[in-house]
Every structure is written in structure tokens, then in C-alpha cells.
Protein backbone atom coordinates (compact mmCIF):
# COMPACT_ATOMS: atom_id res chain seq x y z
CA UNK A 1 230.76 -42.35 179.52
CA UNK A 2 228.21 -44.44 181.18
CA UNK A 3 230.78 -46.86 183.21
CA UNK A 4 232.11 -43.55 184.63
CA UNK A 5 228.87 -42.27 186.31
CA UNK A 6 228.32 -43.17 189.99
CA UNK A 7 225.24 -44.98 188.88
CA UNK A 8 225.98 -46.80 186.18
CA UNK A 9 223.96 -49.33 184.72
CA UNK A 10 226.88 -51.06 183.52
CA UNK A 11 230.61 -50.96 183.85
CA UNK A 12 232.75 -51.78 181.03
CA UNK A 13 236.52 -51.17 182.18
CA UNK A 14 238.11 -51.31 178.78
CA UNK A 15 235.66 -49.37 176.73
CA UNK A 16 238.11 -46.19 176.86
CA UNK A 17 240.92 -48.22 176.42
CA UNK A 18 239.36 -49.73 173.41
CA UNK A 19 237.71 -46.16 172.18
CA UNK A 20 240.84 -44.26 172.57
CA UNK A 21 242.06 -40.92 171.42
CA UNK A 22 239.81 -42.09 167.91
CA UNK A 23 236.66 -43.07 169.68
CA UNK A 24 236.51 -39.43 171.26
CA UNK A 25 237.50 -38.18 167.62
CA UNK A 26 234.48 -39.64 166.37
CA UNK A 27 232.17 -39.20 169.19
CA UNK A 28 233.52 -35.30 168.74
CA UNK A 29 232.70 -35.04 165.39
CA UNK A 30 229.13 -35.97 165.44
CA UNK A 31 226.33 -33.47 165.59
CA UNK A 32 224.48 -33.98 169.13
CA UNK A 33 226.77 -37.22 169.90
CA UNK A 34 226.63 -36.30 173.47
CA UNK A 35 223.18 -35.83 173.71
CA UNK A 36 221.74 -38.93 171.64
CA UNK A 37 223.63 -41.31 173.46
CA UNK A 38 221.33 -42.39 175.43
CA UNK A 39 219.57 -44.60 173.16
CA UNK A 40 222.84 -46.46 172.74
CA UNK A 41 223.45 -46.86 176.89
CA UNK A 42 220.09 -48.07 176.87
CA UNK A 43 220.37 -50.99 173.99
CA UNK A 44 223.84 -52.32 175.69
CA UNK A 45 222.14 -51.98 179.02
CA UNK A 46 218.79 -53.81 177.73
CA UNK A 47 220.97 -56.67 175.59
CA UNK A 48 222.89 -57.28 178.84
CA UNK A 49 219.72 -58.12 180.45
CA UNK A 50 218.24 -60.50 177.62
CA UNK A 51 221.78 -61.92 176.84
CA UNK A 52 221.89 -63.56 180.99
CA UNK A 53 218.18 -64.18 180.65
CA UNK A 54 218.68 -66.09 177.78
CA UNK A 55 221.60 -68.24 179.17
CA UNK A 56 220.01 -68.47 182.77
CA UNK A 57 216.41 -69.40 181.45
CA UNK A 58 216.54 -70.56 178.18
CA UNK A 59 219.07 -73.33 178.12
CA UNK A 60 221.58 -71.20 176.06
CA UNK A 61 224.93 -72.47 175.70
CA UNK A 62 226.47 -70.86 172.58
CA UNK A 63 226.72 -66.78 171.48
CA UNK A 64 227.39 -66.23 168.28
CA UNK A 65 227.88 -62.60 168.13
CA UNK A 66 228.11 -60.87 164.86
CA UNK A 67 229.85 -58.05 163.55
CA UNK A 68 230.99 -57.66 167.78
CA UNK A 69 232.95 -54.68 167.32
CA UNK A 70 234.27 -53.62 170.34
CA UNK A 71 231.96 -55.39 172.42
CA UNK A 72 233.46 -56.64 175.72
CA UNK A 73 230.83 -58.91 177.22
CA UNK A 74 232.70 -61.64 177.24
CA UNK A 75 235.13 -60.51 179.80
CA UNK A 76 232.69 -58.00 182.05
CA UNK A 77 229.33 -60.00 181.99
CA UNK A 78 228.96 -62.81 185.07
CA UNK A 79 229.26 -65.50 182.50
CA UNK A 80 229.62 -69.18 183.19
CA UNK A 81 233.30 -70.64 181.89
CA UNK A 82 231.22 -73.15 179.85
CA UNK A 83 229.48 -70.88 177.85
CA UNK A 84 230.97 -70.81 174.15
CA UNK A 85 231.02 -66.86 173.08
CA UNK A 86 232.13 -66.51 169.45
CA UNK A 87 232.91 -63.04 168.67
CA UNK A 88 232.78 -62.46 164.55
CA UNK A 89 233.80 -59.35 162.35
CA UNK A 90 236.47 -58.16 159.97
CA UNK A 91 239.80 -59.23 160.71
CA UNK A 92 241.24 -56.02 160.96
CA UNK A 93 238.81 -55.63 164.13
CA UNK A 94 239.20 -59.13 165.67
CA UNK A 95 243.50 -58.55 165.76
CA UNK A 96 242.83 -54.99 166.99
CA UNK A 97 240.79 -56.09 170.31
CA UNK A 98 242.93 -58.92 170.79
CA UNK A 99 246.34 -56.68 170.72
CA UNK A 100 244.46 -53.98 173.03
CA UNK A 101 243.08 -56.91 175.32
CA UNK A 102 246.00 -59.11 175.18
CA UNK A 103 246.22 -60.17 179.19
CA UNK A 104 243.00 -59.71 180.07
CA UNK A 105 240.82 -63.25 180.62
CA UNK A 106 237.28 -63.52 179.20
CA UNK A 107 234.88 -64.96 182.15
CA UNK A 108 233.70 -67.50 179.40
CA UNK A 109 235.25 -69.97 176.64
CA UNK A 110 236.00 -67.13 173.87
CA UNK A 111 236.60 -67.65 170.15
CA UNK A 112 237.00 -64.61 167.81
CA UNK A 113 236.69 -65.13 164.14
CA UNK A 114 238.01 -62.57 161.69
CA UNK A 115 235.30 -63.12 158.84
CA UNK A 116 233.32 -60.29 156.13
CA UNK A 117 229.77 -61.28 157.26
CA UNK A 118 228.81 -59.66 153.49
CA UNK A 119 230.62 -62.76 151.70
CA UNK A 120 227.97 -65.12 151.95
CA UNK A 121 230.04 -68.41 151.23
CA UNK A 122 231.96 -67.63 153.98
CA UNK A 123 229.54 -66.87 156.33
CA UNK A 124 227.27 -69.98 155.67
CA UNK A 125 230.31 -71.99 155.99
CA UNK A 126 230.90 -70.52 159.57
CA UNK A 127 227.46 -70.97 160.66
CA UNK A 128 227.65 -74.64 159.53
CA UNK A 129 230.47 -74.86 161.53
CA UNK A 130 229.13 -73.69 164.54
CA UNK A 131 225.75 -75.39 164.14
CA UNK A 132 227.24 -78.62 164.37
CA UNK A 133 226.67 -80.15 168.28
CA UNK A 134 226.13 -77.14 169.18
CA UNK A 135 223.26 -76.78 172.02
CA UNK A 136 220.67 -73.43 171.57
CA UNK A 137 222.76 -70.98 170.37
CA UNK A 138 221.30 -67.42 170.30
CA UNK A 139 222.62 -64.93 167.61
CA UNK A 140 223.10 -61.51 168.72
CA UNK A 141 223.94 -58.68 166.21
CA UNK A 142 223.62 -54.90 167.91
CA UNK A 143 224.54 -52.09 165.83
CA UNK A 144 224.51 -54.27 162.77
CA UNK A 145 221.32 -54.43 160.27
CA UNK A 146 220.76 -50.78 160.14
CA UNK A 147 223.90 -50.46 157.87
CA UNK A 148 222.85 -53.33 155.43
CA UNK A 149 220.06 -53.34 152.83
CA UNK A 150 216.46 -55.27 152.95
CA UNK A 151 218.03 -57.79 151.02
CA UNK A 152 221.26 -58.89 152.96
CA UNK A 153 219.38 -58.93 156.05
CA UNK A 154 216.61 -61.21 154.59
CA UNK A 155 219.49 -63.60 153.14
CA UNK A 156 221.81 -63.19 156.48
CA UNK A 157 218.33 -64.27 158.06
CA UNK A 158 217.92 -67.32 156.10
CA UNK A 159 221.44 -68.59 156.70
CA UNK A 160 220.72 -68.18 160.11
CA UNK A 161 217.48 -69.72 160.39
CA UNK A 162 218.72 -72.61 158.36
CA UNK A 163 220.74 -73.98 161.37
CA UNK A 164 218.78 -75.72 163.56
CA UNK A 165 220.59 -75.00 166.86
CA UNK A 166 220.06 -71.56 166.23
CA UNK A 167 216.94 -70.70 168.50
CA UNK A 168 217.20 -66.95 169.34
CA UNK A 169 218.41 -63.66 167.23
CA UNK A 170 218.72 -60.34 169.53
CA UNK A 171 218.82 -57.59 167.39
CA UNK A 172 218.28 -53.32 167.39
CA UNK A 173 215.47 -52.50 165.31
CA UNK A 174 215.32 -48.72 163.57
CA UNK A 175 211.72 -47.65 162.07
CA UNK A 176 211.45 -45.82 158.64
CA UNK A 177 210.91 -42.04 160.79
CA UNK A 178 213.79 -43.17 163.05
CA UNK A 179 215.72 -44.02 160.06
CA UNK A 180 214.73 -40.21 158.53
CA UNK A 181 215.85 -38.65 161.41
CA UNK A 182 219.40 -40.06 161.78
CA UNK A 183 219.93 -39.21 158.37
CA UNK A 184 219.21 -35.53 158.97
CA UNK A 185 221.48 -35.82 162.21
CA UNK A 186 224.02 -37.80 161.31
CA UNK A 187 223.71 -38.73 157.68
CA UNK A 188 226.43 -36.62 156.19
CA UNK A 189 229.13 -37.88 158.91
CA UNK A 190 228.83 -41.49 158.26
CA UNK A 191 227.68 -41.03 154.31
CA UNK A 192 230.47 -42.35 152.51
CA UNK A 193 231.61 -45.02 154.65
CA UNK A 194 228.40 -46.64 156.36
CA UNK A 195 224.90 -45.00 155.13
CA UNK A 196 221.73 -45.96 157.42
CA UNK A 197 220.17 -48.58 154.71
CA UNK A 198 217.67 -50.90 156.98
CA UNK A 199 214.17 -50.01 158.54
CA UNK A 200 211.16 -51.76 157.78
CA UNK A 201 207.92 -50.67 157.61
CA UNK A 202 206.61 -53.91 158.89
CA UNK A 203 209.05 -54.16 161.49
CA UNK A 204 209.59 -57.33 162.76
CA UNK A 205 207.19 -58.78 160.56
CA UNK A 206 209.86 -58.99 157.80
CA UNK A 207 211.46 -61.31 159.24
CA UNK A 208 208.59 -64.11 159.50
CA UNK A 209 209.07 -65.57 155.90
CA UNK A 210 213.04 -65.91 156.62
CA UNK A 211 212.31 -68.14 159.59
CA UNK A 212 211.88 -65.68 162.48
CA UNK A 213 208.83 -64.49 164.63
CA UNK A 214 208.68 -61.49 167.33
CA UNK A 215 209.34 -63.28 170.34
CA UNK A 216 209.60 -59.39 172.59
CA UNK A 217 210.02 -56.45 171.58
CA UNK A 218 211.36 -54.09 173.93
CA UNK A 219 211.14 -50.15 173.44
CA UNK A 220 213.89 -48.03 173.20
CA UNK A 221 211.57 -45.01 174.47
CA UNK A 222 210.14 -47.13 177.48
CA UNK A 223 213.09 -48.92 178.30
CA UNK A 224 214.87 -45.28 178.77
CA UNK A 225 212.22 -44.46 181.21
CA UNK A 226 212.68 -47.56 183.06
CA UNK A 227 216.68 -47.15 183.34
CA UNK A 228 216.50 -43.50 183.68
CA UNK A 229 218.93 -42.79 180.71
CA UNK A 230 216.14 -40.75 178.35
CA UNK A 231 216.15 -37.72 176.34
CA UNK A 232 216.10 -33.98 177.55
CA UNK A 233 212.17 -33.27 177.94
CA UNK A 234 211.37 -36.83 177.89
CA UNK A 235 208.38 -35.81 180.51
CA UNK A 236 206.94 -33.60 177.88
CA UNK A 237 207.35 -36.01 174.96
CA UNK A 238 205.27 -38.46 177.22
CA UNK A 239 202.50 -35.94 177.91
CA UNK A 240 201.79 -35.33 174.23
CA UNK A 241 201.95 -39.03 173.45
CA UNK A 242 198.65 -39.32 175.79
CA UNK A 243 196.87 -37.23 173.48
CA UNK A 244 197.69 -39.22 170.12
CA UNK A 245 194.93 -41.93 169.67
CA UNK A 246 195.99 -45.51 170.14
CA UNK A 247 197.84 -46.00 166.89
CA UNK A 248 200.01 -43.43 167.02
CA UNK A 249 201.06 -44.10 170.66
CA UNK A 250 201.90 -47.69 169.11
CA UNK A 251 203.53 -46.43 166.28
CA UNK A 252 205.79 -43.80 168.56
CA UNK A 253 206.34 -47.17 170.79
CA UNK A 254 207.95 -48.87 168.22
CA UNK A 255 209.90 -46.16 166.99
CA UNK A 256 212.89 -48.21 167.76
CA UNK A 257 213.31 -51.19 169.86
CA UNK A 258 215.43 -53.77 170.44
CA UNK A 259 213.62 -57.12 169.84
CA UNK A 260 214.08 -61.03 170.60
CA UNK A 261 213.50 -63.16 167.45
CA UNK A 262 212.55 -66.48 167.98
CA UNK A 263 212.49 -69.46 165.51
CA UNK A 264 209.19 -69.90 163.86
């Protein structure tokens, strides 16, 4: 939808390809799809951004991206052909974009790895690999922790943390009233198959005894007023807030965000 728009803030030429006649199943049968997509345009748009900052400014020569989905950055980002991208999730997923993108050429050196990030033998096993030589890798894992509980996410952050090449974690952030709201939305549609589990009410201090600090936390709100992709009566929304005392303006700021985690 967004790569389609004359002024797109990205362009991702396979997304439909990838989506197909399923994708626009799925998109169809969620209440308000359409209309809250914005927040999603706005996380790939924003992870783009840190994902070249990173690699540009921070030294970063390994992605280790987890549970990638359909993600295509590999092959539409200006990536350098040095940079190691390691694309992990179920196999089923990893043979599916490899028979839809079979032909194409990634911009950077790409490994996919067919692996159930929930079996945590597995997973530490894979991150040892990795960790080995390997020069400042940053994690990234959008779409990912919301569907796991408190407890995976604080072990999956210890196995991370516990490789010392691993300097940065980009992740989406959802708070408890975020997490309230989706459920009345779109609870029921994705119930049985992949419930909305994980929002702190600490945010991202939960992270801090797992061997991660707040590095920057970008809103989702602000950031959607930046790029111009925001909710219907956004202007409204942002009158109101000026009449909520500091806290709540805060609290509304951080009503989901999508946050660099640094090692502590």
C-alpha cells in the first residue's frame, strides 16, 4: 500500500508479490485494517532509518534479524555487499521467501536460517554461532515480542545479551492501554493462533536486569507526525494532549514506540 503512493516513504517492490491473494485475505478480514495501518508504515519506515544509521555510524557489520517474516531489506535497502544480514524464522517461512524471491539478488551478503526462536537450545546455539568473530552485530526483531509472554522475552533477552558482539536490539514496543486496545480491535481475529501477550508497564525498563538499557526511544505518535502517515483527527488528538498535565502527555508519548536497546 505504501510503496504504491506517489510519496512513499519507502518502496518495497516485492511486498505484493510476497503478500499475495492471502496477504489481502488477511488484511480484508481485519476490523479497521485499512485505517490502522499507519502505525505499521511508520515502524518499517522508522527501522529503515535506525537500521542505515546503525551500519553508517555505529560500526555495524552483522544483522541478525529475528522472526524476519517477509521482510525484504536485504534486497531494497542501500546496503553495503559486506554487510552480513541473517534473516531467522520458521522454516516453513524461510523456503517460502526464498521460492517467491528465487532470482532476485540481496544488495548485501544474505543468510536465512529456518529456526523456532521458542526452542531455546536451538536458538542459543545459533546465537553462539553467530557471535563468534563477529564485529557489532545489532539484533532487530519488529513485529515480534508483542506475541510472546514476559517471560520468553526476558530469557530471549538474556541469550542475547550473553553474546558479546551483540551491541544493539531494535525492537517495537506496545504499552499495557495499547495492548487493551488491539485486543478490542483485533483480538478475536488473531485469538487462536497469535494472542497479543507482551506490554510492560515499565516499558523499557524491563529489560535493564536482562542486559539492556534504553538507548532511544522513538514515538510511534510523533514519528507519524513527522512522516505524515498519522491517524484520521490526529490534529485534534494533539490539541487535547496539551491540556493533560505533564505525565499524561508522557504517558500518551510512550503509548507505543519503537526503541534502540543498547548493551548495559
Amino acid at each position: 500500500m505504501e510503496s504504491e503512493r506517489p510519496d512513499a516513504l519507502f518502496h518495497d517492490p516485492y511486498a505484493r508479490r510476497l503478500a499475495g491473494a492471502r496477504g489481502e485475505q488477511i488484511l480484508a478480514s481485519l476490523p479497521k485494517g485499512r485505517t490502522w495501518a499507519w502505525a505499521m508504515i511508520v515502524r518499517t519506515a522508522v527501522m529503515d532509518e535506525l537500521i542505515l544509521r546503525a551500519v553508517a555510524r555505529d560500526g555495524v557489520g552483522t544483522v541478525l534479524n529475528l522472526a524476519a517474516g517477509l521482510d525484504t531489506r536485504p534486497y531494497r535497502l542501500p546496503l553495503a555487499p559486506s554487510l552480513r544480514w541473517i534473516d531467522v524464522d520458521f522454516p516453513d517461512v524461510i523456503a517460502y521467501k526464498k521460492e517467491q524471491l528465487a532470482g532476485e539478488r540481496p544488495a548485501c551478503a544474505l543468510e536465512q536460517v529456518g529456526v523456532d526462536l521458542t526452542d531455546p537450545a536451538r536458538r542459543r546455539a545459533l546465537f553462539a554461532q553467530i557471535g563468534v568473530g563477529a564485529r557489532q552485530v545489532l539484533v532487530v526483531s519488529e513485529g515480534l515480542l508483542i506475541y510472546l509472554t514476559g517471560e520468553q522475552v526476558g530469557a530471549l533477552a538474556s541469550d542475547l545479551a550473553a553474546q558479546a558482539s551483540f551491541g544493539w536490539w531494535l525492537i517495537d514496543l506496545a504499552s499495557p492501554g495499547l495492548l487493551r486496545m488491539m485486543a478490542r480491535t483485533w483480538g478475536r481475529a488473531v485469538a487462536d493462533n497469535a494472542p497479543f501477550r507482551f506490554a510492560p508497564p515499565e516499558g523499557t525498563q524491563f529489560f535493564e536486569p536482562f542486559g539492556w538499557r534504553e538507548a532511544e526511544f522513538r514515538s510511534t505518535w510523533e514519528e507519524s507526525l513527522r512522516l505524515k502517515r498519522t491517524m484520521r483527527l490526529a490534529w485534534l488528538w494533539g490539541l487535547l494532549g496539551r491540556l493533560y498535565p505533564k505525565r499524561k502527555r508522557e504517558e500518551f508519548r510512550r503509548f507505543s514506540g519503537i526503541v534502540l536497546l543498547g548493551r548495559r
